[in-house]
C-alpha atoms as a PDB file:
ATOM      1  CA  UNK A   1       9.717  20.518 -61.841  1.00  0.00           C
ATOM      2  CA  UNK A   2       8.675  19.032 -59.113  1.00  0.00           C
ATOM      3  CA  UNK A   3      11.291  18.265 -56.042  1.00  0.00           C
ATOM      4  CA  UNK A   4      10.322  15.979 -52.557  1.00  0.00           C
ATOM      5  CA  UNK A   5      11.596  16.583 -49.558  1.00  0.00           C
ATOM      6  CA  UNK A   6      11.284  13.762 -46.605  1.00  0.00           C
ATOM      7  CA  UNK A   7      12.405  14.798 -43.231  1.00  0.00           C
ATOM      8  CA  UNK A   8      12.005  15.056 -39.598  1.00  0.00           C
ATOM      9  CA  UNK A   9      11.326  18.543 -37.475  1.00  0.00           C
ATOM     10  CA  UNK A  10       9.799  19.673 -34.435  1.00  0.00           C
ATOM     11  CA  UNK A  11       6.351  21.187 -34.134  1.00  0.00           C
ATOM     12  CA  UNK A  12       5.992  24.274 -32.183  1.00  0.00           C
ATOM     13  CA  UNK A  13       2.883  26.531 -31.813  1.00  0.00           C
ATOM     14  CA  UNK A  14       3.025  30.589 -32.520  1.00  0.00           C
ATOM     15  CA  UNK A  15       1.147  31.815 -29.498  1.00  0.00           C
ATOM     16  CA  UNK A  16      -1.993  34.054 -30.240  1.00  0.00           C
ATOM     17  CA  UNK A  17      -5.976  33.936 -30.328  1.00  0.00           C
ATOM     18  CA  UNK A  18      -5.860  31.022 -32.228  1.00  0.00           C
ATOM     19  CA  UNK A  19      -2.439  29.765 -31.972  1.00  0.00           C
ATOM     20  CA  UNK A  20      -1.157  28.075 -35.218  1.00  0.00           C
ATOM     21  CA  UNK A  21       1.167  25.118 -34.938  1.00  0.00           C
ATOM     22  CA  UNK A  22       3.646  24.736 -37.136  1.00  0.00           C
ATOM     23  CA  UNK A  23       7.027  23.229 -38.687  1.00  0.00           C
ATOM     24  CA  UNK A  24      10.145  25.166 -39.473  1.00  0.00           C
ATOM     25  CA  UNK A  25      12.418  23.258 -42.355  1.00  0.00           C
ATOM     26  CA  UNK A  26      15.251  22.768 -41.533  1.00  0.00           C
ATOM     27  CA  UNK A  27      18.427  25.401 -42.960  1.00  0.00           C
ATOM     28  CA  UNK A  28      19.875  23.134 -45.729  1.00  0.00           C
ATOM     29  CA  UNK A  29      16.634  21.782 -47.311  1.00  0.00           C
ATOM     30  CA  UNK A  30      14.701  25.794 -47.165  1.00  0.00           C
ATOM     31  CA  UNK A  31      18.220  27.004 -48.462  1.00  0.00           C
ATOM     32  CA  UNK A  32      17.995  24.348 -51.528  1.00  0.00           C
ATOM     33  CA  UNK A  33      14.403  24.891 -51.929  1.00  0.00           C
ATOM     34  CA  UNK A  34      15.137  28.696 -52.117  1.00  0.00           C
ATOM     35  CA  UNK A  35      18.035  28.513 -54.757  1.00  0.00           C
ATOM     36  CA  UNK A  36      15.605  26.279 -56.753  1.00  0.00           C
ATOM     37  CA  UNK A  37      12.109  27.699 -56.556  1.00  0.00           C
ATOM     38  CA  UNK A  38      12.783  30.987 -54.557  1.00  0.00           C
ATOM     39  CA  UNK A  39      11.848  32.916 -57.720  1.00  0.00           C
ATOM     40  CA  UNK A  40       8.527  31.397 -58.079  1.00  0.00           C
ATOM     41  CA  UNK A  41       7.053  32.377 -54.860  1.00  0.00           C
ATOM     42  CA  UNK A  42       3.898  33.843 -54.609  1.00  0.00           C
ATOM     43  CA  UNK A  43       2.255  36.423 -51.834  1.00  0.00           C
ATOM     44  CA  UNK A  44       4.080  36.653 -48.443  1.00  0.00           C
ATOM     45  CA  UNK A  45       6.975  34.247 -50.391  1.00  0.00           C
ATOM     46  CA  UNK A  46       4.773  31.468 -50.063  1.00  0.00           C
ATOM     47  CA  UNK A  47       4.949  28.093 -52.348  1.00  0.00           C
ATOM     48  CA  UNK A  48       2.724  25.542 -52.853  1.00  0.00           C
ATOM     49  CA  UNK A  49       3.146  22.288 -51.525  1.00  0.00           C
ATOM     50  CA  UNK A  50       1.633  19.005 -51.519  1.00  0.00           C
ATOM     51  CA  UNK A  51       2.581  17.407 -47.496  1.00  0.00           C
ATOM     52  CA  UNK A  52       2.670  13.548 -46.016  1.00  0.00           C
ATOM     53  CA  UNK A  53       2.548  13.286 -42.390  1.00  0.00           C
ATOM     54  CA  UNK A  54       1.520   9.454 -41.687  1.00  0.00           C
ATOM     55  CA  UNK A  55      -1.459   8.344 -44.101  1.00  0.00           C
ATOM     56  CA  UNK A  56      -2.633  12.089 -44.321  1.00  0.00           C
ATOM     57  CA  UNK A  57      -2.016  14.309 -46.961  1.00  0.00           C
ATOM     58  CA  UNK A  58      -3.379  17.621 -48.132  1.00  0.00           C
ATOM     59  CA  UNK A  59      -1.933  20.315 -50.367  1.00  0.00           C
ATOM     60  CA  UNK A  60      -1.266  23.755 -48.745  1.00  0.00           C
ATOM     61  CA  UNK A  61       1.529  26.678 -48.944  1.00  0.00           C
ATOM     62  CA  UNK A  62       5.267  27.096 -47.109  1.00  0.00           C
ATOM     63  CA  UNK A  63       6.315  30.502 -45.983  1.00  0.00           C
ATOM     64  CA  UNK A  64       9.709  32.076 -45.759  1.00  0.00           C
ATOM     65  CA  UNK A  65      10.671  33.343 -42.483  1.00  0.00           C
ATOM     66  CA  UNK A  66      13.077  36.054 -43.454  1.00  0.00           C
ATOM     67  CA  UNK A  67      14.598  36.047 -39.881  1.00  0.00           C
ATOM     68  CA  UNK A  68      15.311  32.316 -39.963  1.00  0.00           C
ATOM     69  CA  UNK A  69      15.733  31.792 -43.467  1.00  0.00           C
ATOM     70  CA  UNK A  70      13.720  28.686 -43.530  1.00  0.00           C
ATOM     71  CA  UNK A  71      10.664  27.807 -44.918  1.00  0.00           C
ATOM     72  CA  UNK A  72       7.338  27.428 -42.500  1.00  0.00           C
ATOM     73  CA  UNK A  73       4.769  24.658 -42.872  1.00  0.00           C
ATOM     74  CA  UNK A  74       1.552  25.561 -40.872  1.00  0.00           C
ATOM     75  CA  UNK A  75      -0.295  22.279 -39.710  1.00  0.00           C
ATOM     76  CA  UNK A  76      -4.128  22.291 -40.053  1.00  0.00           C
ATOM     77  CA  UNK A  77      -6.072  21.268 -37.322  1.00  0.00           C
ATOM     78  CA  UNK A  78      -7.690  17.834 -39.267  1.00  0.00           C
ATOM     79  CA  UNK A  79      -3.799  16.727 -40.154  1.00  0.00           C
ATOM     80  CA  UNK A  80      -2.734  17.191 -36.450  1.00  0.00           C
ATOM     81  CA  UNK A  81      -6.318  14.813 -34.899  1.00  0.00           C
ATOM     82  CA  UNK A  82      -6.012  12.620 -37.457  1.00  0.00           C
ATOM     83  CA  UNK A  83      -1.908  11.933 -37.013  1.00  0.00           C
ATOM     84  CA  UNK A  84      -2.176  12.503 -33.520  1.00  0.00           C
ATOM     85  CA  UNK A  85       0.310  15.612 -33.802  1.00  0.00           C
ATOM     86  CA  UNK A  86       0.611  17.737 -30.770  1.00  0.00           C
ATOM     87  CA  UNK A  87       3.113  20.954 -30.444  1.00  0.00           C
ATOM     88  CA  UNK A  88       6.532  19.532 -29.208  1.00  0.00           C
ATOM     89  CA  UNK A  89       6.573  16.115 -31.293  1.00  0.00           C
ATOM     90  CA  UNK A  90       8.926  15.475 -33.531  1.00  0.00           C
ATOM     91  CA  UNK A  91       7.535  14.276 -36.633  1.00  0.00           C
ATOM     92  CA  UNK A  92       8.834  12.836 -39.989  1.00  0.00           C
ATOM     93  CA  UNK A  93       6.950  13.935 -43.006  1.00  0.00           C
ATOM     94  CA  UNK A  94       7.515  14.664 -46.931  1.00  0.00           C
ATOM     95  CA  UNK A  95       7.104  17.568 -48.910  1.00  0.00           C
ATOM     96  CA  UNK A  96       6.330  18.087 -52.334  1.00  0.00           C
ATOM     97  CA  UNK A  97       7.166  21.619 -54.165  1.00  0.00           C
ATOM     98  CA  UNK A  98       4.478  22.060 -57.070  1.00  0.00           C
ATOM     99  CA  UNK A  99       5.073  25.575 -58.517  1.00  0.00           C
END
């Protein structure tokens, strides 16, 4: 089954060495994706994903935050030069589940 989601967050950047910058999804769509794929998580809860942000797109993993209970998208470095992405922006962008 495979399940997109298109939507619009805000990036912000978990401070550290090498600080990653990422999206948190919002309640109602990591709630949904939980009831439907939650049980096909793999290490750290992760699922795979396929992502859209402009004309970019790359596969790569979401992560549950337990203490938000919403999914987190990390942003790779390429995605955010190539889309111009900076922490703070609020982007639109679509996410595939591919268990």
């Amino acid at each position: 089954m495979q399940t997109v989601y298109k939507t619009r967050a805000k990036v912000w950047v978990y401070p550290g060495i090498a600080p990653w910058h990422l999206i948190t999804l919002p309640k109602k769509q990591s709630d949904k994706i939980k009831q439907l794929f939650g049980d096909m998580h793999r290490g750290w809860g992760s699922l795979p994903v396929a992502v859209t942000i402009g004309k970019t797109s790359w596969k790569t993993s979401i992560f549950l935050d337990r203490k938000a209970g919403a999914y987190i998208l990390p942003l790779k470095v390429e995605v955010r030069k190539k889309e111009q992405v900076s922490a703070g922006d609020n982007i639109t962008f679509s996410l595939e589940i591919r268990p």
